[in-house]
Every structure is written in C-alpha cells, then in structure tokens.
Protein backbone atom coordinates (compact mmCIF):
# COMPACT_ATOMS: atom_id res chain seq x y z
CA UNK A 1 71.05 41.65 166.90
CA UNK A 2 71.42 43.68 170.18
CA UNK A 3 67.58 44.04 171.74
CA UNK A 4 67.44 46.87 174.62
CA UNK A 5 64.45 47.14 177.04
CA UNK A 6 64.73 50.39 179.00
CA UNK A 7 61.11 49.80 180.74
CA UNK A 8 57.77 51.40 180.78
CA UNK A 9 58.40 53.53 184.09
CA UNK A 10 58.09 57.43 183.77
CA UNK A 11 61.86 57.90 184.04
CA UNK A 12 63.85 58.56 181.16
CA UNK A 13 66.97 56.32 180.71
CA UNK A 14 68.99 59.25 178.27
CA UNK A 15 72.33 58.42 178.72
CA UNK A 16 71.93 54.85 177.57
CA UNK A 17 70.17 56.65 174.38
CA UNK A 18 73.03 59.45 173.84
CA UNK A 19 75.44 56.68 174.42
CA UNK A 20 73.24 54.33 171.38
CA UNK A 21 73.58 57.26 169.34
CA UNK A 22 77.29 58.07 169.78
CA UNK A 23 77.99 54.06 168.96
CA UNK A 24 76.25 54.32 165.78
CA UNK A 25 77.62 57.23 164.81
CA UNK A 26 80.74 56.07 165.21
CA UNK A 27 80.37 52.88 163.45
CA UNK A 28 80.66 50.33 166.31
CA UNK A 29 77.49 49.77 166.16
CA UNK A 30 74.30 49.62 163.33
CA UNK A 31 71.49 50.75 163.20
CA UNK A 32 69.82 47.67 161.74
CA UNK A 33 71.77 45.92 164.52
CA UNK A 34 69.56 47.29 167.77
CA UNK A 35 66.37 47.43 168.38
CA UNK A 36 65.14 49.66 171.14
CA UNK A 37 62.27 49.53 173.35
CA UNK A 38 61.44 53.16 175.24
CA UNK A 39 58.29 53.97 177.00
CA UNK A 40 59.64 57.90 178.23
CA UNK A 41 62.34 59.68 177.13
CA UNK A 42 63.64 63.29 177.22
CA UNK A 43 66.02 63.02 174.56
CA UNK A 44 65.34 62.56 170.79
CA UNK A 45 67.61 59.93 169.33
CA UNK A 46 68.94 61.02 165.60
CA UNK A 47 70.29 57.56 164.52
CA UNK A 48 67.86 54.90 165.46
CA UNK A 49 63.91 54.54 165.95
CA UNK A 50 62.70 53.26 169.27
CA UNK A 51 59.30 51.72 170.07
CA UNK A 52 57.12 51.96 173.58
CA UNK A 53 55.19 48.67 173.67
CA UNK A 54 54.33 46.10 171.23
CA UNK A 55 52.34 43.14 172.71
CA UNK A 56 54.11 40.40 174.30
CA UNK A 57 54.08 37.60 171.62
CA UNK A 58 56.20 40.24 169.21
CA UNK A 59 58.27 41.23 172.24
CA UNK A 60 59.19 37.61 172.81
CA UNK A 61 59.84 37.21 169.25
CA UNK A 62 62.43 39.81 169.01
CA UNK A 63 64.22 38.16 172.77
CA UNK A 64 64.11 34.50 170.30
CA UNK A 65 65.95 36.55 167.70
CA UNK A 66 68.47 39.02 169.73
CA UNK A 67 72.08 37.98 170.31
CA UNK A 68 72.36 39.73 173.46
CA UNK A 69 69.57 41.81 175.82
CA UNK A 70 70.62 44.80 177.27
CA UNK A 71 67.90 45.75 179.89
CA UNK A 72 67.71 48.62 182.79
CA UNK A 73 67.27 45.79 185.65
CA UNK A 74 63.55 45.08 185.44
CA UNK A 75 63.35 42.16 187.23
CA UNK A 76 60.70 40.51 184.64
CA UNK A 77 63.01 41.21 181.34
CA UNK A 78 65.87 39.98 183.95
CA UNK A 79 64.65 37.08 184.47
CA UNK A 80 62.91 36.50 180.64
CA UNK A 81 66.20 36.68 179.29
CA UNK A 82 67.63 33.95 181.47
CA UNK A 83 64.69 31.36 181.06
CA UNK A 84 65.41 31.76 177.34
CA UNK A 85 69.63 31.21 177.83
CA UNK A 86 70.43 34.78 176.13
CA UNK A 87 73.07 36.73 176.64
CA UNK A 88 72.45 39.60 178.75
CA UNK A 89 74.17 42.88 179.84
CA UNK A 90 72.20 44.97 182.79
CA UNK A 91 72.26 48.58 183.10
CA UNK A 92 70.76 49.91 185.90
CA UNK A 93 68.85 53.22 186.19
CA UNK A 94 70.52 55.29 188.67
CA UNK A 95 68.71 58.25 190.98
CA UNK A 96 71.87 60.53 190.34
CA UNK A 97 70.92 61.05 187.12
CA UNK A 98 66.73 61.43 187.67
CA UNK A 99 66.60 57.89 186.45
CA UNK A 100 64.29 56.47 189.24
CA UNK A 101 63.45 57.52 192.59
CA UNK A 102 66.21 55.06 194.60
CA UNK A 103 68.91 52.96 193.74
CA UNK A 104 67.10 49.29 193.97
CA UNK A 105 68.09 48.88 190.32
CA UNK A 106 71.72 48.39 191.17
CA UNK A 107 71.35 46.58 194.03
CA UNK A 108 68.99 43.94 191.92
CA UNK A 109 71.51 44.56 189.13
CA UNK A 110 74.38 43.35 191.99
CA UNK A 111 72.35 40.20 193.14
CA UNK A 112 72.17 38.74 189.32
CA UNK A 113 76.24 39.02 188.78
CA UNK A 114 76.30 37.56 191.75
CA UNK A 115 74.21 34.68 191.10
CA UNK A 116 74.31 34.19 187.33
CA UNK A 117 77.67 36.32 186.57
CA UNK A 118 75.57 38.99 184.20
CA UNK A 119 77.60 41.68 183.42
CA UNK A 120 76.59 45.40 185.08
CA UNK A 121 77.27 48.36 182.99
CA UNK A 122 76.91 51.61 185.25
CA UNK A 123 79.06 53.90 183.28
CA UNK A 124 77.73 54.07 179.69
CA UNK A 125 81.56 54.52 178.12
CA UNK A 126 81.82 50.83 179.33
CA UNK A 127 78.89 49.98 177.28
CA UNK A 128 80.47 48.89 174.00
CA UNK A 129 83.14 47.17 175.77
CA UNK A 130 81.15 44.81 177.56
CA UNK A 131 79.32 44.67 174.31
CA UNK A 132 81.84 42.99 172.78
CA UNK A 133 83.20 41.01 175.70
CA UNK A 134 79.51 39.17 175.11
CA UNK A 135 81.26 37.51 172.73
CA UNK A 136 82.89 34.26 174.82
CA UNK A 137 80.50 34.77 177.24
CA UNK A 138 78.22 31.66 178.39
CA UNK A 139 74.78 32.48 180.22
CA UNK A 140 73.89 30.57 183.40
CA UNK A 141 70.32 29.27 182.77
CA UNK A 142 68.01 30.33 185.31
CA UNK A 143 67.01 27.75 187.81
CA UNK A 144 63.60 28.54 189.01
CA UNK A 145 63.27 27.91 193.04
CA UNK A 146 59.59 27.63 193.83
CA UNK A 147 59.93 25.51 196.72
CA UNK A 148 62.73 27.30 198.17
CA UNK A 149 60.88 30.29 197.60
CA UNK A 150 57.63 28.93 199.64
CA UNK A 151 59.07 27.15 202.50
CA UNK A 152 60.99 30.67 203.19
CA UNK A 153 57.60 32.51 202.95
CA UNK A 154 56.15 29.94 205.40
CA UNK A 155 58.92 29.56 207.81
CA UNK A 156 58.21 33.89 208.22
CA UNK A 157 54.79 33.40 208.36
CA UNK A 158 55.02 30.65 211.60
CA UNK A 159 57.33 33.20 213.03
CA UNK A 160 54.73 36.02 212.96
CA UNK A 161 52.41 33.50 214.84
C-alpha cells in the first residue's frame, strides 16, 4: 500500500493527482493500492477518493500499514516516515506550477537525499519509476540530534551577546 500526504496548505498539488489518475488508469497502479490525503485541490480525481484530515492516531495507522510514503516535503510527514523506517519518495511542491509561494520544498527535499538518500521526484513522469525502484531500497533510520541541535542554538545565542 502506497500512502500519499500532499499537506494541508492552500496550494493545490494537481499534477501529482493527474499523474495518480493516469497510473491507475493505466493499470500500474490500483486503486485499492493508494490512499490519498488532500486538504486543497483544483482538480477532481476520476479514479481514486482522497481524504483532507483524519485525526492523527488513524493517520499513523495508515503510515504502520503503507509500503512506501510519498509526501510533498512537509518536514513533519518527512521526518514521521523516517522515525517509523518506511520507505519514502518526496515530491516537492514547486512555485512554477502555483504550488507554493517559493521553492523551500526542494531545497528541504535536497537536504534529506542528501542525508538519508530519499529519493526526489520533481517531474511526475518519473513518479512510477521511482515507485518501483522502492523496491530494493533500504531506509536510513532517522537519528534524532537534540544535543547537536542545542549546543548550535547556544553557541549563536553567546555570539549575539
């Protein structure tokens, strides 16, 4: 089971949609297979339901149960994914196509290949591909860094003084 996460921003993610649509209709991918969560969107799918928000305990229930995440490169379902070990595939949202206001998603997106070797899909004709690439593919469990994190913060903070 493939679960996608597009966000709950006001900016429709259509081409991942149109693309979810053309897969299915094509039989590479099934219905029963995905399971989509969209907050906005512009375009009607015509194969496939989505959903906006559930609460969190069913959302984390689906994440136990999906084979790979797909997510637009929110940092929280980014980083959800990887506590839990799952496969994931990020496609960032990109301003070019009214998708969000900058391109942050992409660069966030470019930082979590780097680190943890997650696949980026910025063209949706490369998203079935690296679909099924998933296939071999190992996740690097994420390593949280607290103390990293908060000697950094402090070391900026005695600078400022």
């Amino acid at each position: 089971m493939i679960f996608i996460t597009l966000g709950t921003q006001k900016f429709q993610f259509d081409r991942m949609l149109k693309e979810l649509d053309k897969l299915i209709e094509e039989g590479k991918l099934s219905k029963d297979d995905v399971i989509i969560q969209c907050v906005y969107s512009e375009y009607t799918p015509k194969n496939y339901t989505t959903f906006a928000l559930k609460p969190q305990s069913e959302i984390d229930e689906i994440i136990e149960k999906a084979d790979i995440i797909i997510t637009h490169s929110g940092t929280g379902s980014i980083i959800g994914a990887l506590k839990k070990g799952k496969k994931l595939i990020i496609a960032p949202r990109l301003k070019k196509y009214g998708e969000h206001v900058d391109n942050h998603q992409t660069e966030l997106a470019e930082l979590f290949n780097y680190k943890y070797k997650i696949p980026i899909v910025l063209d949706m004709k490369d998203l079935y591909d690296t679909i099924t690439s998933m296939k071999d593919y190992v996740p690097i469990k994420w390593e949280a860094n607290n103390k990293k994190l908060i000697s950094s913060i402090e070391n900026q903070i005695n600078e400022l003084l």
